[in-house]
PDB file of N, CA and C in Angstrom:
ATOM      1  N   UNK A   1      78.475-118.644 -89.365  1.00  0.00           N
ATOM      2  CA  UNK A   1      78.868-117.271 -89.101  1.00  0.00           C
ATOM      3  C   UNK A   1      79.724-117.249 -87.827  1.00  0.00           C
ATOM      4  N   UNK A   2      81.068-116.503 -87.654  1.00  0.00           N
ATOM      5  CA  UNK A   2      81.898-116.503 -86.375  1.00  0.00           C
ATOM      6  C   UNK A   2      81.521-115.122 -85.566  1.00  0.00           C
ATOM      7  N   UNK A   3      82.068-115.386 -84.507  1.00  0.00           N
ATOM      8  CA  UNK A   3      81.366-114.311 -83.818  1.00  0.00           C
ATOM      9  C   UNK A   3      82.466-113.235 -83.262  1.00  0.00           C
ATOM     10  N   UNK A   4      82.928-112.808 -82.766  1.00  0.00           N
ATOM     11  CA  UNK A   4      84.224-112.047 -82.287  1.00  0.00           C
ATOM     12  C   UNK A   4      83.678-110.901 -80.972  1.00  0.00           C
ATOM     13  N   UNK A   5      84.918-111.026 -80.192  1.00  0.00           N
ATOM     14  CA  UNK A   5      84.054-110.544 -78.857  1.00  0.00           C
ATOM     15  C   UNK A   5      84.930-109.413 -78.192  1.00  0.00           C
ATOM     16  N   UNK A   6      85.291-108.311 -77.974  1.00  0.00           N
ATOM     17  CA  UNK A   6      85.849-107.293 -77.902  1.00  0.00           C
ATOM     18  C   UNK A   6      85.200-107.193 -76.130  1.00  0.00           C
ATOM     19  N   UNK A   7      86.941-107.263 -75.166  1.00  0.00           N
ATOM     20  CA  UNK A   7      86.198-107.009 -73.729  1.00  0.00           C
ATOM     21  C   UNK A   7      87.039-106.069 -73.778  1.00  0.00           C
ATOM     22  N   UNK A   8      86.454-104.984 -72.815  1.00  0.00           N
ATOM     23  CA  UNK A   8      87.398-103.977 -72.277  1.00  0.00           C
ATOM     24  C   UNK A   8      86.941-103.516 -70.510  1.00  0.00           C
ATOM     25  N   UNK A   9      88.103-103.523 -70.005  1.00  0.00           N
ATOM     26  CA  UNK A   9      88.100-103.252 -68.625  1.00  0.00           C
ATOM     27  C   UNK A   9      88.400-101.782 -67.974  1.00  0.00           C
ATOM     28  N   UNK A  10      87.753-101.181 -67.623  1.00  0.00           N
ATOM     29  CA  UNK A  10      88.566-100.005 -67.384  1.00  0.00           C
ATOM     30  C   UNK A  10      88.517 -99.706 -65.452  1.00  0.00           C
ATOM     31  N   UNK A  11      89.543 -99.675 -65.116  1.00  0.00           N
ATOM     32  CA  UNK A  11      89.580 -99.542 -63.564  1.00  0.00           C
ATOM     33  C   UNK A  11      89.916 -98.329 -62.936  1.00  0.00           C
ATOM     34  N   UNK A  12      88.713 -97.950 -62.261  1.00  0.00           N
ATOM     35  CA  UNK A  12      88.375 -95.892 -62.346  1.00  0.00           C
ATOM     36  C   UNK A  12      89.027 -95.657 -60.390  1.00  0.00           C
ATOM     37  N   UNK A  13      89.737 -94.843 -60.616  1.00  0.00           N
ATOM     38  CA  UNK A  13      89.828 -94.105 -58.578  1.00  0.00           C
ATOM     39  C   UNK A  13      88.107 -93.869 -58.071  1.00  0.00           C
ATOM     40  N   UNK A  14      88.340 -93.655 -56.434  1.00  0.00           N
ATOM     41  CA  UNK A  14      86.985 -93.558 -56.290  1.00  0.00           C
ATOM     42  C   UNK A  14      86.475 -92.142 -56.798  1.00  0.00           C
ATOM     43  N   UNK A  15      86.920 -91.158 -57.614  1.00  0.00           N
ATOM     44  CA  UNK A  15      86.572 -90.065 -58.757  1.00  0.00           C
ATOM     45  C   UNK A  15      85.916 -90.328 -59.673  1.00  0.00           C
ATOM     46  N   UNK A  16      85.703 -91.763 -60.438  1.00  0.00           N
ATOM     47  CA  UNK A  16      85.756 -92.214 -61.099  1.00  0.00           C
ATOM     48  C   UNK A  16      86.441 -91.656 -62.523  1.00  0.00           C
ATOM     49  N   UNK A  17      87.734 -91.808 -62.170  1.00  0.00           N
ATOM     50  CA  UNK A  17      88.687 -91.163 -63.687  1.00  0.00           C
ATOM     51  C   UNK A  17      89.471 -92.543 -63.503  1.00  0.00           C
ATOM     52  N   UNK A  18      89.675 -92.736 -64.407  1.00  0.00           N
ATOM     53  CA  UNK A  18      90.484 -94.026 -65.464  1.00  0.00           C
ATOM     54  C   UNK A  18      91.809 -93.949 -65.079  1.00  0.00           C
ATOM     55  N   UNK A  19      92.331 -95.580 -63.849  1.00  0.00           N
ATOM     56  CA  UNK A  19      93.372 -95.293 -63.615  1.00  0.00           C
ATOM     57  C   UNK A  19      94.041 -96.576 -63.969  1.00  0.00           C
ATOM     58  N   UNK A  20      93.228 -97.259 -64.996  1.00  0.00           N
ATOM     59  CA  UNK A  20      94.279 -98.583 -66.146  1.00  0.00           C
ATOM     60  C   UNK A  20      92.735 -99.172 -66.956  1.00  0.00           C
ATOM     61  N   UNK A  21      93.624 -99.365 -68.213  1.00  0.00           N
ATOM     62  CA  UNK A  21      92.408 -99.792 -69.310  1.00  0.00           C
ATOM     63  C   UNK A  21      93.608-100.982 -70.249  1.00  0.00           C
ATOM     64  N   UNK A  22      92.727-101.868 -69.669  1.00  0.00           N
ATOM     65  CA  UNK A  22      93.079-103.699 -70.570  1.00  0.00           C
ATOM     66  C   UNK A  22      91.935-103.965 -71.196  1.00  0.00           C
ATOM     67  N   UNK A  23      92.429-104.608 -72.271  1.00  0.00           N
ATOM     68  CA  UNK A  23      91.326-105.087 -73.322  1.00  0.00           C
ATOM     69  C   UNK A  23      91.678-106.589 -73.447  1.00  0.00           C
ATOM     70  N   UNK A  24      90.809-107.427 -74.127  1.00  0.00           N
ATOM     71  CA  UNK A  24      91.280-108.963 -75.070  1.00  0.00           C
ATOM     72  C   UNK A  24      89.863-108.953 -76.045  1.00  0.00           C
ATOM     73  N   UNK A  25      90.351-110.248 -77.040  1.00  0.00           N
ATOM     74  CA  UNK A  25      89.687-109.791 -78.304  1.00  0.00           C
ATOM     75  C   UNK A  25      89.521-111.889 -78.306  1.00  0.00           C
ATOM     76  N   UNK A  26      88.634-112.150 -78.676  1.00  0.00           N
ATOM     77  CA  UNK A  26      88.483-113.553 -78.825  1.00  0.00           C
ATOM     78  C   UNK A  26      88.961-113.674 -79.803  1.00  0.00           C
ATOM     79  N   UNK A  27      89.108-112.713 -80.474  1.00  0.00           N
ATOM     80  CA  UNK A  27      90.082-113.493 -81.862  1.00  0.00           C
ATOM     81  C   UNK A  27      91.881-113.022 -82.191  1.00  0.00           C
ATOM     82  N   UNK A  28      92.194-112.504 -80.755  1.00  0.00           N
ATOM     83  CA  UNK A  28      93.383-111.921 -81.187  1.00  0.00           C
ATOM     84  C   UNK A  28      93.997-113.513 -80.071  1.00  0.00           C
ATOM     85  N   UNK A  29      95.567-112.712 -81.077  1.00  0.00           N
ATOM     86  CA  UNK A  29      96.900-113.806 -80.665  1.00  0.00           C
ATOM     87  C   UNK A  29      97.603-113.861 -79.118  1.00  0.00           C
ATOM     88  N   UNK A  30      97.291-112.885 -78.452  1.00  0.00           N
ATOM     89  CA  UNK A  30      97.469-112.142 -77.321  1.00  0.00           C
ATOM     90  C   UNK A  30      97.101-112.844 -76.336  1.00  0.00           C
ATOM     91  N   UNK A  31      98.154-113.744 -75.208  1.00  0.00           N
ATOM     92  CA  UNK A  31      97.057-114.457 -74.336  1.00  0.00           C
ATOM     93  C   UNK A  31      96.463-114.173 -73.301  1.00  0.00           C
ATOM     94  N   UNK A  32      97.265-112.767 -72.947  1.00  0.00           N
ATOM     95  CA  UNK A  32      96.682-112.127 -71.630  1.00  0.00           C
ATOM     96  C   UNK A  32      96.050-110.889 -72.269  1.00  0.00           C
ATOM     97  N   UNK A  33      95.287-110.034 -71.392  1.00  0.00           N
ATOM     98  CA  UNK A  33      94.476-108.605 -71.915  1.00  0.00           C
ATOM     99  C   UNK A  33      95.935-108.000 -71.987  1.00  0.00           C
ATOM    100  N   UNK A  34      95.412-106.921 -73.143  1.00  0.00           N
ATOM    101  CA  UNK A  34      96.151-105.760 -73.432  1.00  0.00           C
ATOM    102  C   UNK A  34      96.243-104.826 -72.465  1.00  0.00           C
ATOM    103  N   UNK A  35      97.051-104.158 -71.891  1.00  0.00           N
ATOM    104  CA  UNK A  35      97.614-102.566 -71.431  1.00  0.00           C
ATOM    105  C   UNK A  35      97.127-101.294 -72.504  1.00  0.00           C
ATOM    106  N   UNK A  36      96.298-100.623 -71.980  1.00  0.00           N
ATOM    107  CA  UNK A  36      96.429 -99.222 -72.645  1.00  0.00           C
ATOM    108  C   UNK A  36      95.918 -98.241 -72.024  1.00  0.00           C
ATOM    109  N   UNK A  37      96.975 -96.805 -71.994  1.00  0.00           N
ATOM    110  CA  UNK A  37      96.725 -95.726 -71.551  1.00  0.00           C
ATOM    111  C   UNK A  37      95.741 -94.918 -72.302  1.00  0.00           C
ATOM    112  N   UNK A  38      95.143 -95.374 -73.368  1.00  0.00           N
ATOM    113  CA  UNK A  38      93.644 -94.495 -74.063  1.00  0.00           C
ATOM    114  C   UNK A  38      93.097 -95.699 -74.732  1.00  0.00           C
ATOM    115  N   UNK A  39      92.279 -94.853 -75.000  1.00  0.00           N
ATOM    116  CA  UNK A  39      91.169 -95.463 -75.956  1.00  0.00           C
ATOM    117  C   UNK A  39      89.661 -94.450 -76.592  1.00  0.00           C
ATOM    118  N   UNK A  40      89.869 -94.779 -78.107  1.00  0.00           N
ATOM    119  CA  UNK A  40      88.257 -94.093 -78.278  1.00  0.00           C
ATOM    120  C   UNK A  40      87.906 -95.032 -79.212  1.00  0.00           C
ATOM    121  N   UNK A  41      86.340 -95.177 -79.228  1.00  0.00           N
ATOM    122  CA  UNK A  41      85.394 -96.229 -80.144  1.00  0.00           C
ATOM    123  C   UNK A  41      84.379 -95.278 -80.098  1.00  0.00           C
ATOM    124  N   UNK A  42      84.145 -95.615 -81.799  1.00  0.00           N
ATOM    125  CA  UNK A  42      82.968 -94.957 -82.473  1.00  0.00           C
ATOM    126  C   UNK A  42      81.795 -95.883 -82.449  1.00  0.00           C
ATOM    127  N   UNK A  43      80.515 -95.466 -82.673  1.00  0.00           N
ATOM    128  CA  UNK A  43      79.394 -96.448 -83.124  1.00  0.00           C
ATOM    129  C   UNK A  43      78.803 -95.865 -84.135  1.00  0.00           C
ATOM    130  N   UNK A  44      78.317 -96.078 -85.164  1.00  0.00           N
ATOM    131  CA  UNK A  44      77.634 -95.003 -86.342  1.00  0.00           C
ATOM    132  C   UNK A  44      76.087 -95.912 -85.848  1.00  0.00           C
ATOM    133  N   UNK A  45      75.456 -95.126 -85.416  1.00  0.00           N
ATOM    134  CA  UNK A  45      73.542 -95.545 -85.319  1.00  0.00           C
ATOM    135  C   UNK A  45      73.074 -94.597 -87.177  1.00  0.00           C
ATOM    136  N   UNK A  46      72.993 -95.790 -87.785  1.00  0.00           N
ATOM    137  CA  UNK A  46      72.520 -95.414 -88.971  1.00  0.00           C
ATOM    138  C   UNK A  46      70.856 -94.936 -88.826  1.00  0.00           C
ATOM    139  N   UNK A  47      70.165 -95.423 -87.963  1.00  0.00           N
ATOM    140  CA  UNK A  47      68.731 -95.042 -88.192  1.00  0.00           C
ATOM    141  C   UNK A  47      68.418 -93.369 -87.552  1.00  0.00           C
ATOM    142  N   UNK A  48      70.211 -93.137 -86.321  1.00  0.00           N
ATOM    143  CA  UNK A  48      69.452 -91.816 -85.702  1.00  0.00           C
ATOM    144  C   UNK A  48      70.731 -90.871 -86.690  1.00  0.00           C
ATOM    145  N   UNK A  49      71.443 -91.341 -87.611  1.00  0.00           N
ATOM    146  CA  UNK A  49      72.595 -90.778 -88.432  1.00  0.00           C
ATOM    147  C   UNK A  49      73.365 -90.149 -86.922  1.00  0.00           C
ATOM    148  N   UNK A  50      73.900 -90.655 -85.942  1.00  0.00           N
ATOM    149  CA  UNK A  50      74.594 -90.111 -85.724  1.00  0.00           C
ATOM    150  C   UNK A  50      76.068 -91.218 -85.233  1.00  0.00           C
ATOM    151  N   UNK A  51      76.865 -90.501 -84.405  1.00  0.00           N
ATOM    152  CA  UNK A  51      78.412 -91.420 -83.617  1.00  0.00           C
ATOM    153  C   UNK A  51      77.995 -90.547 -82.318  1.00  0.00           C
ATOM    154  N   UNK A  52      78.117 -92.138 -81.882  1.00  0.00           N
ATOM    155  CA  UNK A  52      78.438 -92.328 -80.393  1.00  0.00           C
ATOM    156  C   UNK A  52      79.620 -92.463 -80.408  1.00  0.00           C
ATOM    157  N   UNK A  53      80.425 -91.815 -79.367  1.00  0.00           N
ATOM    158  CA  UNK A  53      82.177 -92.165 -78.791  1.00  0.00           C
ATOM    159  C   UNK A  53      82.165 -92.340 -77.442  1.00  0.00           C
ATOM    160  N   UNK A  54      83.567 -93.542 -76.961  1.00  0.00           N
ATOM    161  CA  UNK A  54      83.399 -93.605 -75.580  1.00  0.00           C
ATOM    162  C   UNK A  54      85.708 -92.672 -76.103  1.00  0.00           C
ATOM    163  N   UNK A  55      85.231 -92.209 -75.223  1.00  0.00           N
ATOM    164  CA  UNK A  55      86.910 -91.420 -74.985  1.00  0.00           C
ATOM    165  C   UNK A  55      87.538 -91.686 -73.574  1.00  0.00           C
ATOM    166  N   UNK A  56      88.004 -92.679 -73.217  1.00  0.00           N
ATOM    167  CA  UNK A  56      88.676 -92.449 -72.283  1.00  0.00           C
ATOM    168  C   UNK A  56      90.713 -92.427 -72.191  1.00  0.00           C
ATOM    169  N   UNK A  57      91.143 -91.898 -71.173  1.00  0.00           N
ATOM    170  CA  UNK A  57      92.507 -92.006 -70.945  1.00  0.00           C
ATOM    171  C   UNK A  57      92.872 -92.086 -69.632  1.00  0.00           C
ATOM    172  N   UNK A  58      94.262 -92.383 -68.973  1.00  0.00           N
ATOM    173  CA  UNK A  58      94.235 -92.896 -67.721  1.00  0.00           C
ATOM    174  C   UNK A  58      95.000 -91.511 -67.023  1.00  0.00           C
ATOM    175  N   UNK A  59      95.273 -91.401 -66.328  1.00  0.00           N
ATOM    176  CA  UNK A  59      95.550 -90.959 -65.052  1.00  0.00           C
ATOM    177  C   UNK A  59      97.213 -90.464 -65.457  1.00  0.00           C
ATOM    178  N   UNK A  60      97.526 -91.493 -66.357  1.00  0.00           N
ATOM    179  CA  UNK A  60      99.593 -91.326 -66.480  1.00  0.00           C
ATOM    180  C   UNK A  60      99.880 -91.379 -67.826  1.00  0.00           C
ATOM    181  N   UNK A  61      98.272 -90.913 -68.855  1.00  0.00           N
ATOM    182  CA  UNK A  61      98.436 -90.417 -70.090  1.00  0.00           C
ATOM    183  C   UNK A  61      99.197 -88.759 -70.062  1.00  0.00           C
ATOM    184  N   UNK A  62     100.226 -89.246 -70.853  1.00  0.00           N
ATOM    185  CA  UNK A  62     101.153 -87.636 -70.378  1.00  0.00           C
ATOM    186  C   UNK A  62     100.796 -86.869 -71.421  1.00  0.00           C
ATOM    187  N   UNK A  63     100.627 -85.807 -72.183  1.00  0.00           N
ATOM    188  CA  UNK A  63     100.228 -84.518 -73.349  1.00  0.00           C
ATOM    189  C   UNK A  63     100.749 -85.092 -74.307  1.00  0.00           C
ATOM    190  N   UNK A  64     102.075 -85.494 -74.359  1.00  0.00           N
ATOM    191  CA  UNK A  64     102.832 -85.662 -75.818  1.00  0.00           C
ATOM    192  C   UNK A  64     102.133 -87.152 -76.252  1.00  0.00           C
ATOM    193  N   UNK A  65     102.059 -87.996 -75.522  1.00  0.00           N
ATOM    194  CA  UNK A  65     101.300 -89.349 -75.865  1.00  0.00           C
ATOM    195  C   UNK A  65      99.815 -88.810 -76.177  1.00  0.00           C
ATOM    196  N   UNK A  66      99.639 -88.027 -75.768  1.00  0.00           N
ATOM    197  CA  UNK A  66      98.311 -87.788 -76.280  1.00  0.00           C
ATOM    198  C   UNK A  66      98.427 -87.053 -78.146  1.00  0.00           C
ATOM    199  N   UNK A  67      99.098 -86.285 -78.160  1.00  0.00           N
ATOM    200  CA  UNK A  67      99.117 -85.801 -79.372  1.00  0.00           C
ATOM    201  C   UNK A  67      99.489 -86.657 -80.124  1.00  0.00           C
ATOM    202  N   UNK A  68     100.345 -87.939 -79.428  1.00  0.00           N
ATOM    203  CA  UNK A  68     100.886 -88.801 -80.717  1.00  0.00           C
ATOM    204  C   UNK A  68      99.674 -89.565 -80.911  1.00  0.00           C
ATOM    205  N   UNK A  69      98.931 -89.838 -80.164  1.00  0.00           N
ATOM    206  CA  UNK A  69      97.836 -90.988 -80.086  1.00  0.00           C
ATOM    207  C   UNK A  69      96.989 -90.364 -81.399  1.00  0.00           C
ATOM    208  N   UNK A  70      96.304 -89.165 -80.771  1.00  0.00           N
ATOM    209  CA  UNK A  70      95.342 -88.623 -81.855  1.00  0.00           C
ATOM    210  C   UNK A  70      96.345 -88.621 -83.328  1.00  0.00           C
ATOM    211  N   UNK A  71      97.151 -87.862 -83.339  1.00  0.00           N
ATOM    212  CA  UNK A  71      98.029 -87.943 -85.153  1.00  0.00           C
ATOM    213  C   UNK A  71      97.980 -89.562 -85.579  1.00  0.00           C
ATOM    214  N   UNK A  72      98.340 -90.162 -84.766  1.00  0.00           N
ATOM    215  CA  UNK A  72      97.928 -91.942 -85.253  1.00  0.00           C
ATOM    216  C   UNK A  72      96.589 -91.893 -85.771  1.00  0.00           C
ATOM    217  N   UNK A  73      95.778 -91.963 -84.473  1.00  0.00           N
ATOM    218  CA  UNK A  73      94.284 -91.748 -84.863  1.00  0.00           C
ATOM    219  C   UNK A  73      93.852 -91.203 -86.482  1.00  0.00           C
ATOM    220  N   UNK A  74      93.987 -90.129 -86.502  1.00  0.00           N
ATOM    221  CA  UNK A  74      93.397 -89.147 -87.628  1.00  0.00           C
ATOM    222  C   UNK A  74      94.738 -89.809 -88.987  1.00  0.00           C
ATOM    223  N   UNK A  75      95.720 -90.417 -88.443  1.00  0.00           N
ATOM    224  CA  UNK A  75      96.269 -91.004 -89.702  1.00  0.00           C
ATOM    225  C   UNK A  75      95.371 -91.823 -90.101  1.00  0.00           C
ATOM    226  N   UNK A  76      94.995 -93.027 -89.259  1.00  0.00           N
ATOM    227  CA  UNK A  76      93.645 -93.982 -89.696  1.00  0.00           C
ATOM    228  C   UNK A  76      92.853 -93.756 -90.263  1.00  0.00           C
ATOM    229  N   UNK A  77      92.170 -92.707 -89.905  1.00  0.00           N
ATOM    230  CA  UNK A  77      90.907 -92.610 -90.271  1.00  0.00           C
ATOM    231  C   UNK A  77      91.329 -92.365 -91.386  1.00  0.00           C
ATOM    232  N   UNK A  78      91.735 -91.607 -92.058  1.00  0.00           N
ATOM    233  CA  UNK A  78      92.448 -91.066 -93.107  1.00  0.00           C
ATOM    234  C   UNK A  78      92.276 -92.347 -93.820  1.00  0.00           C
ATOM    235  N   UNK A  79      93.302 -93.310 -93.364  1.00  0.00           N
ATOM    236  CA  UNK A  79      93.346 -94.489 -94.485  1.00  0.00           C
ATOM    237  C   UNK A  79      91.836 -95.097 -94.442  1.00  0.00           C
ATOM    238  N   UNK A  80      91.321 -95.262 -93.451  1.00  0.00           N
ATOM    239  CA  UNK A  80      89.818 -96.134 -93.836  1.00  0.00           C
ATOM    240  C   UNK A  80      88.783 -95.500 -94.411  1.00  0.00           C
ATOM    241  N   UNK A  81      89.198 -94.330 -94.648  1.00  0.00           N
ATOM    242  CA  UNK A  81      88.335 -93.163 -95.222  1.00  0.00           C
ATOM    243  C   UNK A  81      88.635 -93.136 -96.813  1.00  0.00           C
ATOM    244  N   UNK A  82      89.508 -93.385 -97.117  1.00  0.00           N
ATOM    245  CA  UNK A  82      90.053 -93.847 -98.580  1.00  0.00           C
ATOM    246  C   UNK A  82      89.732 -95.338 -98.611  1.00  0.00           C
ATOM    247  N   UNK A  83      89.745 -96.531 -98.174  1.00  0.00           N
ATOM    248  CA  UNK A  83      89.184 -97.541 -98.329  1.00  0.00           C
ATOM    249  C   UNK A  83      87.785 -97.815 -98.514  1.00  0.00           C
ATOM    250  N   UNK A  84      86.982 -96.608 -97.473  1.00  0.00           N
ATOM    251  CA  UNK A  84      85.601 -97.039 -97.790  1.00  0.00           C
ATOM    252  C   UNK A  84      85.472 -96.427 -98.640  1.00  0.00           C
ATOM    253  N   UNK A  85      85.863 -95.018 -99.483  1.00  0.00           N
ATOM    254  CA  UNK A  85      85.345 -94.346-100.205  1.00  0.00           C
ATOM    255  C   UNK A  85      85.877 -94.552-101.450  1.00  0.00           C
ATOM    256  N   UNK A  86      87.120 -94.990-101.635  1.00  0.00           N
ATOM    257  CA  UNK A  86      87.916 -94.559-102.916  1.00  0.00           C
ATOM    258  C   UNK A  86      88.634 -93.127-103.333  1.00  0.00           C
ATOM    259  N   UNK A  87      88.056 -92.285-102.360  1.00  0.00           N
ATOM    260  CA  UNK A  87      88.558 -90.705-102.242  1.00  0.00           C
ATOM    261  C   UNK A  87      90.157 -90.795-101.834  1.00  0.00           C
ATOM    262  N   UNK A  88      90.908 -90.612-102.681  1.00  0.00           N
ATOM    263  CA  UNK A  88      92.266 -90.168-102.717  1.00  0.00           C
ATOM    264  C   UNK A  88      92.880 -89.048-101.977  1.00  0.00           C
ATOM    265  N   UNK A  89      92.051 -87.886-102.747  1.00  0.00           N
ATOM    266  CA  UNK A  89      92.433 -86.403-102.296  1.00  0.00           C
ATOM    267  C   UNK A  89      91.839 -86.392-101.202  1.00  0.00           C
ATOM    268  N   UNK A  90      90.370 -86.772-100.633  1.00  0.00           N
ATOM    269  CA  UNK A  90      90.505 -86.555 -99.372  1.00  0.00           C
ATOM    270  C   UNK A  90      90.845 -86.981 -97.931  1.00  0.00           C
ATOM    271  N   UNK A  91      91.248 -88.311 -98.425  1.00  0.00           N
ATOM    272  CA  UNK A  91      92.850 -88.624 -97.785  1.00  0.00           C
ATOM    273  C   UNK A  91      93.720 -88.203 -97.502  1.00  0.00           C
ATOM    274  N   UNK A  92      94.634 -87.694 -97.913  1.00  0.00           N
ATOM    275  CA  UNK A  92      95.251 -86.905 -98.443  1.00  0.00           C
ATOM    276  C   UNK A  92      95.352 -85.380 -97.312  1.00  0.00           C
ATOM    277  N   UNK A  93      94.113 -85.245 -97.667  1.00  0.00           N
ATOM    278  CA  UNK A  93      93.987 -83.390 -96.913  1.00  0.00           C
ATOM    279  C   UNK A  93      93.758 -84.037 -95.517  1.00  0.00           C
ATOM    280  N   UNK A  94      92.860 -84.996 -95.131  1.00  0.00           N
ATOM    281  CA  UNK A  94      93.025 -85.629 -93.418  1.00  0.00           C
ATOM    282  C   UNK A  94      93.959 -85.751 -92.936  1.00  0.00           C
ATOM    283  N   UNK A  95      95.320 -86.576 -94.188  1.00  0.00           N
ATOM    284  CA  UNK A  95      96.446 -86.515 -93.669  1.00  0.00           C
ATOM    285  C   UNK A  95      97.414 -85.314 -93.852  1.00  0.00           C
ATOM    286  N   UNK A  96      97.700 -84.614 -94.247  1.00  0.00           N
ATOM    287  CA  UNK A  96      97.706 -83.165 -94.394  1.00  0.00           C
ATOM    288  C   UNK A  96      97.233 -81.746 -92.733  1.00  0.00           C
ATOM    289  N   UNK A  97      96.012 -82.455 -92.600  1.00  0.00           N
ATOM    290  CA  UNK A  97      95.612 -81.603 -91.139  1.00  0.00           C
ATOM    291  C   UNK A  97      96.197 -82.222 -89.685  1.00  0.00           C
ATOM    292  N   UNK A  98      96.355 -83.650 -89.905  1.00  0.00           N
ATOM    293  CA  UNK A  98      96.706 -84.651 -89.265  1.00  0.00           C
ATOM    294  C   UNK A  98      98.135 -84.317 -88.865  1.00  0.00           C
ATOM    295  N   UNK A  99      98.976 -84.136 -90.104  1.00  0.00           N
ATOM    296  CA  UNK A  99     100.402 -83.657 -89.966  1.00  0.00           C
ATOM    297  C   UNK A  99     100.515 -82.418 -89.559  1.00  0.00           C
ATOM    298  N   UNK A 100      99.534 -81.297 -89.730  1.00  0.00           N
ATOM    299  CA  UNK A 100      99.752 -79.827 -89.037  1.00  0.00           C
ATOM    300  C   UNK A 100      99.359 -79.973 -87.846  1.00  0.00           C
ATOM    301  N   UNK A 101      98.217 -80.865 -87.214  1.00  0.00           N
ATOM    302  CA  UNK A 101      98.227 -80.699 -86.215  1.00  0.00           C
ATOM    303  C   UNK A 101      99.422 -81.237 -84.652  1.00  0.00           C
ATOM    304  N   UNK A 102      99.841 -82.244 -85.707  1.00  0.00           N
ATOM    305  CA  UNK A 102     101.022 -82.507 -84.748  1.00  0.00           C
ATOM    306  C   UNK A 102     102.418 -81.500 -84.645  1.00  0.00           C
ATOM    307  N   UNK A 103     102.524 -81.373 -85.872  1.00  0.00           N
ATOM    308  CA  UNK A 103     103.658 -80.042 -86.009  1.00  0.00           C
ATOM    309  C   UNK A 103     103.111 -79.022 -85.130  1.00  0.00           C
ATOM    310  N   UNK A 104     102.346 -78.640 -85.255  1.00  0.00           N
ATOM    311  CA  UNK A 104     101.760 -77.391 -84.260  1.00  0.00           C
ATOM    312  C   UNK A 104     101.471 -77.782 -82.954  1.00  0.00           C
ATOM    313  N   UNK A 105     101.340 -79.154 -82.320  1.00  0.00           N
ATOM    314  CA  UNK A 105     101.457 -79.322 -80.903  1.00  0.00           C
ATOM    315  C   UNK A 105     102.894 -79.120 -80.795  1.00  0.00           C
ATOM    316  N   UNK A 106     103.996 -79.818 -81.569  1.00  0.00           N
ATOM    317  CA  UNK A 106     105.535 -79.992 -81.367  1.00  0.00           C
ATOM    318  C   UNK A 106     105.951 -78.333 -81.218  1.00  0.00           C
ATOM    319  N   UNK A 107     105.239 -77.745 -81.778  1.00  0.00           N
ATOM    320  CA  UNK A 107     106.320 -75.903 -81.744  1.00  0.00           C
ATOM    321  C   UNK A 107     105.720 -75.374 -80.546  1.00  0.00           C
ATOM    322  N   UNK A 108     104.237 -75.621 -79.854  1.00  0.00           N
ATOM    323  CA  UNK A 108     103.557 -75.293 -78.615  1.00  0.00           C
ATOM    324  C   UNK A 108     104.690 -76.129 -77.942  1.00  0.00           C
ATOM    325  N   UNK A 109     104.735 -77.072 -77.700  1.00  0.00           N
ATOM    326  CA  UNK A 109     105.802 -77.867 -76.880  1.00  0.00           C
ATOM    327  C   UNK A 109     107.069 -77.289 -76.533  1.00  0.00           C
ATOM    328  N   UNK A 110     107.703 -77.021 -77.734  1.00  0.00           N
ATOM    329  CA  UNK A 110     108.883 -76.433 -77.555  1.00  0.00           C
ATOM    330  C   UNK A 110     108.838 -75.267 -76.905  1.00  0.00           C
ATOM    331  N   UNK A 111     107.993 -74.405 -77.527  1.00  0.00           N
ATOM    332  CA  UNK A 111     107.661 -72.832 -77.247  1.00  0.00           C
ATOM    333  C   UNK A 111     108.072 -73.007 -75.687  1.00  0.00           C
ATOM    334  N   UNK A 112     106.817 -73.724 -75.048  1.00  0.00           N
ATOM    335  CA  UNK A 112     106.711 -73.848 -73.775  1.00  0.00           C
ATOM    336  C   UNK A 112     107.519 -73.954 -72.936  1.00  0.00           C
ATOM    337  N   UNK A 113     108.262 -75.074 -73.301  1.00  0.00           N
ATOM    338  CA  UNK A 113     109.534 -75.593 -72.597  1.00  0.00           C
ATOM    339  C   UNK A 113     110.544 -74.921 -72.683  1.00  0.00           C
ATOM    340  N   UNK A 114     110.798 -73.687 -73.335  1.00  0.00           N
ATOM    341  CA  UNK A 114     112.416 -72.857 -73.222  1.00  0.00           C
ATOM    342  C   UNK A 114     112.276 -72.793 -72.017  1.00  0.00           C
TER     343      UNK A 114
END
């Protein structure tokens, strides 16, 4: 059996708010840790049925990277949500809310900015 080892670093101001987050993966191609301005991980605890999330973002995560991050996000899920399930259509409508919700940050955006 192989084992695979997921590190993540996150380096907080003395506030403690997130002001750089590197990762490495024992099984990725990558020889130094990764750079990233977010991050969220789920845990499903099947015995208490619920998700744990850790959500963090850094300090020079700007709004629009954020909206793109989540529309990525909720694109995913979308697809692994049709992989585990076989559910088509509700694929589909994730990606569907997924796409309104970014359209509707983009017209707040604009709105804003005249």
């Amino acid at each position: 059996m192989n084992q695979s080892t997921i590190k993540i670093d996150v380096l907080l101001d003395p506030n403690k708010v997130p002001e750089q987050i590197s990762w490495n993966a024992t099984d990725s191609s990558a020889d130094m840790a990764q750079k990233a301005k977010a991050m969220c991980i789920a845990f499903w605890d099947g015995a208490d049925k619920t998700a744990m999330r850790i959500d963090l973002w850094t300090k020079d995560m700007m709004m629009d990277e954020m909206a793109d991050f989540y529309y990525q996000m909720l694109m995913g899920m979308a697809d692994s949500f049709k992989r585990a399930t076989q559910q088509q259509e509700m694929s589909d409508d994730m990606k569907k809310f997924a796409k309104h919700f970014f359209d509707t940050f983009r017209a707040i955006q604009l709105k804003e900015n005249k």
